[in-house]
Protein backbone atom coordinates (compact mmCIF):
# COMPACT_ATOMS: atom_id res chain seq x y z
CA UNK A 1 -5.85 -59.17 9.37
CA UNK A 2 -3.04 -57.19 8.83
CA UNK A 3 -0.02 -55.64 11.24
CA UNK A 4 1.37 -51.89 11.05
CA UNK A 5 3.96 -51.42 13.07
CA UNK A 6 6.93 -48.24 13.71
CA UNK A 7 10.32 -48.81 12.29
CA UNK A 8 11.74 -48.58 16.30
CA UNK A 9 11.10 -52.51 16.30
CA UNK A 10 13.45 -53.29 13.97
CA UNK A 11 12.06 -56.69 12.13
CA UNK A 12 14.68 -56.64 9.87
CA UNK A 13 12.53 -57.80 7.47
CA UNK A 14 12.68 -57.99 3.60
CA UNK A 15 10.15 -56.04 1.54
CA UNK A 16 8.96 -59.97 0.13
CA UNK A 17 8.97 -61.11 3.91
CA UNK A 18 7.24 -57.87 4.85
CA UNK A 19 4.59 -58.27 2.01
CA UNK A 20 4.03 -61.75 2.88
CA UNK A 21 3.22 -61.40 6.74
CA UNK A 22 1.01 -57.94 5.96
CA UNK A 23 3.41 -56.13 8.11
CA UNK A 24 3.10 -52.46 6.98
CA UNK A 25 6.21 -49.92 8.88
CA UNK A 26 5.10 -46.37 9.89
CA UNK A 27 8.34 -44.86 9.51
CA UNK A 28 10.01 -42.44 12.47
CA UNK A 29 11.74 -39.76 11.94
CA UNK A 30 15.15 -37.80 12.83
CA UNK A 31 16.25 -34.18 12.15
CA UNK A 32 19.97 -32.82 12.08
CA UNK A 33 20.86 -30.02 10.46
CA UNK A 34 17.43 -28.66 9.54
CA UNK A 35 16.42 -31.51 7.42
CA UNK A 36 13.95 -34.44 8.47
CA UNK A 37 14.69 -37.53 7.11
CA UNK A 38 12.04 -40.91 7.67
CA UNK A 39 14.40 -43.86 8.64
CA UNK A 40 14.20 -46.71 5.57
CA UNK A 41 13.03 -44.24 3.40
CA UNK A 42 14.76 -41.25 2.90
CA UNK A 43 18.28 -42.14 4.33
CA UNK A 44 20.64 -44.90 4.97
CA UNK A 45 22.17 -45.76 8.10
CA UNK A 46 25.82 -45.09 7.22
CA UNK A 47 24.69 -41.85 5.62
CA UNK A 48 23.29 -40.44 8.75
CA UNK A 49 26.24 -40.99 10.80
CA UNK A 50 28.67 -39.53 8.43
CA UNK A 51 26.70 -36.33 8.41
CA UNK A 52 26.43 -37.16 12.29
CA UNK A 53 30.04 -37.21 12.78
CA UNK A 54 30.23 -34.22 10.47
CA UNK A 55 28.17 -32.09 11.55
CA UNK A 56 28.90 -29.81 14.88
CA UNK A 57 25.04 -30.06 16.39
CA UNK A 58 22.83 -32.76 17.62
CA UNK A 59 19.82 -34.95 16.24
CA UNK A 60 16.44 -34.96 17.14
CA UNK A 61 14.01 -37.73 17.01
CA UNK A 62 10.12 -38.05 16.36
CA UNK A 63 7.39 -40.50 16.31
CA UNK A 64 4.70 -40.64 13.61
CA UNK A 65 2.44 -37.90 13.74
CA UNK A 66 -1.55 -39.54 14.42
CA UNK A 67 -2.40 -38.65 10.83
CA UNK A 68 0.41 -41.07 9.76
CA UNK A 69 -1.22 -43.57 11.32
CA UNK A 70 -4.83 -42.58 10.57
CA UNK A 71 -3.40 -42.84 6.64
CA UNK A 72 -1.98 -46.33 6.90
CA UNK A 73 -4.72 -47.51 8.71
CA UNK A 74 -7.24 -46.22 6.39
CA UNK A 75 -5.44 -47.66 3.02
CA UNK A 76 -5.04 -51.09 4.46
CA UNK A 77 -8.97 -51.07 5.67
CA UNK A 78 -9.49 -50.94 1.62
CA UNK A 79 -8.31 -54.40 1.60
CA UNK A 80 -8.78 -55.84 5.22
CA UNK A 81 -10.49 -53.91 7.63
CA UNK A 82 -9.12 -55.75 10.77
CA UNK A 83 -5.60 -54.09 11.87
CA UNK A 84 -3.23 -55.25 14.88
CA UNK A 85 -0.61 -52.17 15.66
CA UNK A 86 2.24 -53.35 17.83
CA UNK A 87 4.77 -50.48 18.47
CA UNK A 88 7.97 -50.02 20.51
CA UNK A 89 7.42 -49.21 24.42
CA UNK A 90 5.59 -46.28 25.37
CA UNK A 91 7.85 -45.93 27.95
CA UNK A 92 10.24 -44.47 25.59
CA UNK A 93 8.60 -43.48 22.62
CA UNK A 94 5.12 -41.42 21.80
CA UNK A 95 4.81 -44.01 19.30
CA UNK A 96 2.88 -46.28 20.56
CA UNK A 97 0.08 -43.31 21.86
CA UNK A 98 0.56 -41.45 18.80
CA UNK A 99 -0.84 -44.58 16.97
CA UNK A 100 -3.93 -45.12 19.89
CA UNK A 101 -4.64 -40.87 18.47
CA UNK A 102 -4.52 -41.96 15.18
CA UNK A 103 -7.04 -45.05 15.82
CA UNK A 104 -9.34 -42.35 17.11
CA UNK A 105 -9.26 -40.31 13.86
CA UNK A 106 -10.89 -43.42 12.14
CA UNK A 107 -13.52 -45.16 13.93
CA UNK A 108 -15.22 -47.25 11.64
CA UNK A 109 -11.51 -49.25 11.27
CA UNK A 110 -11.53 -52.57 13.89
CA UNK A 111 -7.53 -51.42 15.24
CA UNK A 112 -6.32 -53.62 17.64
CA UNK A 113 -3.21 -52.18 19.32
CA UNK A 114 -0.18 -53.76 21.29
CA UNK A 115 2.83 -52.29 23.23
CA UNK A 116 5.65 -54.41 23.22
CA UNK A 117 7.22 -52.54 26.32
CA UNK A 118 10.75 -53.32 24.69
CA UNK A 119 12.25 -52.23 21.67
CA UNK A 120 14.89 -53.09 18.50
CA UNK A 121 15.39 -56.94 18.02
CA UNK A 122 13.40 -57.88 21.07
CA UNK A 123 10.43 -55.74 19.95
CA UNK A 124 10.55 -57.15 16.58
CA UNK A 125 10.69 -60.61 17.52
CA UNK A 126 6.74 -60.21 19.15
CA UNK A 127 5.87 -58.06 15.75
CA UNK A 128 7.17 -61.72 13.69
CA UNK A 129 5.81 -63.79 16.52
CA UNK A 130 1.96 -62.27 16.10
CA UNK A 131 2.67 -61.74 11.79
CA UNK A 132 3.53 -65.44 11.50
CA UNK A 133 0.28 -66.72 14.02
CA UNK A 134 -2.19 -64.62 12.17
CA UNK A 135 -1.15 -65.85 8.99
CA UNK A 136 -1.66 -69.30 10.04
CA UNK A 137 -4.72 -68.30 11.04
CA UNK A 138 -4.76 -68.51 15.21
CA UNK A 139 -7.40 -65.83 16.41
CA UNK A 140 -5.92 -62.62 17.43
CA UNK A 141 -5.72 -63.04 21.78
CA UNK A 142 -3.63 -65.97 21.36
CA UNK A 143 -1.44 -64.40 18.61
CA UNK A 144 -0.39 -61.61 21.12
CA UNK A 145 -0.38 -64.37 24.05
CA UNK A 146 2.45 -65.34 22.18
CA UNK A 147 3.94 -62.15 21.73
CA UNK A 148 4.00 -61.46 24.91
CA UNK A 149 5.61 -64.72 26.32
CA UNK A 150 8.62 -63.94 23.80
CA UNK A 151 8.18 -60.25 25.04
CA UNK A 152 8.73 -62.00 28.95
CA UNK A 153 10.98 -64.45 28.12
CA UNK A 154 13.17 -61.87 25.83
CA UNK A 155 16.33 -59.62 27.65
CA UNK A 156 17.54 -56.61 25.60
CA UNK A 157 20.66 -54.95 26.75
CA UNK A 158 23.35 -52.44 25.43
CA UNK A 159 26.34 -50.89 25.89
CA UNK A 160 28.69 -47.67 24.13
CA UNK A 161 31.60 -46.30 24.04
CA UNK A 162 30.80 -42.32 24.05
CA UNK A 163 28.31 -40.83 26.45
CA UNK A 164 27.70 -37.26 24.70
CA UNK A 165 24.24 -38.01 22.81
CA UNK A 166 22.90 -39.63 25.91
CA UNK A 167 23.55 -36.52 27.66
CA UNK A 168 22.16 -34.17 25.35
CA UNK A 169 18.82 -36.83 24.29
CA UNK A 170 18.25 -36.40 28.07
CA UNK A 171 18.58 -39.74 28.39
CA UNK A 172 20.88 -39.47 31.42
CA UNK A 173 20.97 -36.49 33.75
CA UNK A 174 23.61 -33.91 32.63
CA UNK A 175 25.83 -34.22 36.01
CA UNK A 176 25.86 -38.02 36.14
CA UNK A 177 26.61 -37.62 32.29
CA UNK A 178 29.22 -35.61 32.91
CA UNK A 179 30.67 -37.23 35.94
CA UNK A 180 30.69 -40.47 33.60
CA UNK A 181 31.96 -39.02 30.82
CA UNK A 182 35.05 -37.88 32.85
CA UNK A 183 35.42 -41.22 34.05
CA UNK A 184 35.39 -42.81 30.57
CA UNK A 185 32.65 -44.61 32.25
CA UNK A 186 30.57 -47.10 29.90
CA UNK A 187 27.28 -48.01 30.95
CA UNK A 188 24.88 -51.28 30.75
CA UNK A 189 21.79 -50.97 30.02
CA UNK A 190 19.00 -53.09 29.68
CA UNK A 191 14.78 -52.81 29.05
CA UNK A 192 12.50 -53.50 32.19
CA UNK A 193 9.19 -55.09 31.36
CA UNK A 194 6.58 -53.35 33.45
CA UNK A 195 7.00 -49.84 31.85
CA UNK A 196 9.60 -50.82 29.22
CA UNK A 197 11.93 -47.87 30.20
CA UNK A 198 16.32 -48.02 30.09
CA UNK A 199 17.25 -49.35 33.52
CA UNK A 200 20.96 -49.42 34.07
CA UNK A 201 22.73 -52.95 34.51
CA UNK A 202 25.95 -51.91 35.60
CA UNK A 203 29.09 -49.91 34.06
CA UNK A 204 32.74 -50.65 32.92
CA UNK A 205 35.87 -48.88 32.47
CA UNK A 206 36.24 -50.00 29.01
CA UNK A 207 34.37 -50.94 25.81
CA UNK A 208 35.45 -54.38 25.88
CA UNK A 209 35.35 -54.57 29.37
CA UNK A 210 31.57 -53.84 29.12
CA UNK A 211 31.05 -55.84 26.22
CA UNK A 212 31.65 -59.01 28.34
CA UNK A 213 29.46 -57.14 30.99
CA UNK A 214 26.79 -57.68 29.08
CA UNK A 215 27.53 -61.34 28.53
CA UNK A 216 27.67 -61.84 32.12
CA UNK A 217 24.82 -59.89 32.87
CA UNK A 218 22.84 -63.24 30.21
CA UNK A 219 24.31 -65.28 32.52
CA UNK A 220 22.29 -64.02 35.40
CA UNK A 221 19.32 -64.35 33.32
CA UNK A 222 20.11 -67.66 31.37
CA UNK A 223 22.45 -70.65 32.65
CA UNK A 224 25.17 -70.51 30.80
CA UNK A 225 25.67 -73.02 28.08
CA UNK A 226 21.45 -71.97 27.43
CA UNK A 227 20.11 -72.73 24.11
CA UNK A 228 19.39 -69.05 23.00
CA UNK A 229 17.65 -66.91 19.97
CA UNK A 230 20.08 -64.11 19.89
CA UNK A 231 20.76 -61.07 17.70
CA UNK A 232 23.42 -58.67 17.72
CA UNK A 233 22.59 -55.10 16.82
CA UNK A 234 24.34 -51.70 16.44
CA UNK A 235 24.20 -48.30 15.54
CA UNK A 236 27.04 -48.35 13.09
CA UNK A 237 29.32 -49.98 14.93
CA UNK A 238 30.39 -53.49 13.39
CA UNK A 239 33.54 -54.46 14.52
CA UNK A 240 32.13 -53.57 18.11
CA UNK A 241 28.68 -55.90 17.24
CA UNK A 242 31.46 -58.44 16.01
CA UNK A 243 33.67 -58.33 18.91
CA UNK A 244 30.27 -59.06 21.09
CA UNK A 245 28.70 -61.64 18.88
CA UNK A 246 32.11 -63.55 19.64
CA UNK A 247 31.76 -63.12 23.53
CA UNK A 248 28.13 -64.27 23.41
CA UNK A 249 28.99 -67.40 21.34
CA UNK A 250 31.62 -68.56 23.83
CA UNK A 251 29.02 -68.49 26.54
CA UNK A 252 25.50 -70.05 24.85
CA UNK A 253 24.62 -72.22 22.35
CA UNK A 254 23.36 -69.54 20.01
CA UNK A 255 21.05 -69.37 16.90
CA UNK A 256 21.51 -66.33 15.17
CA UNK A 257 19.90 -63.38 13.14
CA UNK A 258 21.51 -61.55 10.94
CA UNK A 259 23.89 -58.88 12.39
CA UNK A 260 22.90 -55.28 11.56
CA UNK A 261 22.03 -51.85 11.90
CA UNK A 262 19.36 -50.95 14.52
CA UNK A 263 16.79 -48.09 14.29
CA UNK A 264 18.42 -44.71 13.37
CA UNK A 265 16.00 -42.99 16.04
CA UNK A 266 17.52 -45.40 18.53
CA UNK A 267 20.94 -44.51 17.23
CA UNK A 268 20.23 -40.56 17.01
CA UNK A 269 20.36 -41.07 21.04
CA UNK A 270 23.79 -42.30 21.07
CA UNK A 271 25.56 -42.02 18.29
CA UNK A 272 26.95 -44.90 16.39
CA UNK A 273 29.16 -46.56 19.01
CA UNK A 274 26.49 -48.35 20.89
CA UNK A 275 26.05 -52.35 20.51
CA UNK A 276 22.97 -54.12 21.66
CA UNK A 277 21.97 -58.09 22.27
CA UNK A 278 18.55 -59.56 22.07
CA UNK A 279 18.26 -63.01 23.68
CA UNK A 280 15.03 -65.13 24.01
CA UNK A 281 15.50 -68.92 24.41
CA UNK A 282 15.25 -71.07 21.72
CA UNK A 283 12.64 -73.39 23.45
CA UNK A 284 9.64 -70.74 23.08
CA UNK A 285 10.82 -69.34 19.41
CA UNK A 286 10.52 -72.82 18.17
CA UNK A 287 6.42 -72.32 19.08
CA UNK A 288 6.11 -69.87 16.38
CA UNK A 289 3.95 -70.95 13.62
């Protein structure tokens, strides 16, 4: 069997480690300027937010068209024609229906699909979690059992430092955009589980200030001192990722992943101030194969 999945659940995988699980990534893609680019393929992350920062007009983001996925599908069914597609919420993303259309288009595949209801580190953790059971050969139902008790057990929260790509993505109302902005109001935000749409956690006056917001707000979901899984990602904002890996490690006993850039299509929505933390405890990562 192998596993597509969208480049919104940021596995932060290696092309070897990629090859080696089967995971193929249907890239998503974001315009500015005109020009469409497919994240990890035609442009970098610190490329796009220099001509962000540069440029006087906003982004706009895409999923995969169905014939995208009606391609991939159809050149990995040359090889294997058993397929499990996990993909980033559908609460907040076409993705994951875009890749249900594209199922459609070839019916003699055997497609298997999954939504995460999350997305970033989180999301990724359930695409490695179901990779690393089918390759050691557990049948596909208890392979996404498992994905979905790290998907339960998982908290994904974030925070930034400008509000002005929120506000024009939509993803907060214009007034209460505004009314924040003029406050220098920084929102947390976090994932809920039953539709996997942004709920807000809480707001701060400042960056840092909201930074250890979001350490506090683990604390309401894990004890603190908790054995934890964690993973610090960002837009392009390392110091700020930095500054909350520190806060984090002060409060749990933390095993990390690497620090990093999350998913430009995630990032077109917010620019590249905004931090995020993925925590899961260490207890159920430990029962992947």
């Amino acid at each position: 069997m192998q596993i597509v999945t969208d480049s919104g659940t940021d596995t932060h995988l290696t092309p070897a480690e990629l090859d080696e699980l089967k995971i193929s990534v249907v890239p998503l893609n974001v315009t500015l300027d005109g020009k469409t680019y497919r994240e990890g393929l035609d442009i970098e992350p610190g490329d796009f937010y220099d001509l962000l920062d540069a440029s006087g007009n906003m982004p706009t983001t895409s999923q995969p068209s169905a014939g995208d996925f009606a391609e991939t599908y159809r050149q990995l069914a040359k090889t294997d024609p058993e397929i499990l597609s996990i993909h980033m919420t559908s609460g907040l993303s076409g993705t994951f229906n875009s890749a249900l259309a594209g199922a459609k288009m070839v019916p003699e595949i055997k497609i298997t699909h999954f939504d995460t209801k999350t997305l970033s580190a989180a999301a990724g953790w359930q695409v490695k979690a179901a990779a690393r059971a089918i390759k050691a050969g557990w049948a596909v139902e208890k392979a996404l059992e498992l994905a979905k008790r790290v998907g339960d057990a998982s908290e994904s929260m974030y925070t930034l430092n400008e509000l002005k790509y929120l506000i024009h993505g939509g993803r907060i109302s214009h007034m209460k955009g505004l009314i924040a902005s003029m406050l220098n109001i920084k929102p947390l935000i976090g994932v809920e589980k039953v539709n996997g749409t942004y709920i807000q956690l809480g707001q701060s006056r400042t960056f840092k200030r909201a930074l250890q917001g979001l350490v506090d707000k683990a604390k309401s979901f894990y004890p603190a001192g908790s054995e934890l899984h964690t993973q610090v990602l960002y837009s392009f904002n390392p110091e700020g990722g930095q500054m909350l890996r520190d806060l984090v490690d002060q409060a749990f006993k933390c095993t990390w992943l690497p620090m990093g850039p999350m998913s430009l299509v995630l990032g077109a929505h917010t620019g590249r101030s905004m931090v995020g933390l993925g925590i899961c405890p260490s207890e159920l990562m430990a029962e992947i194969p």
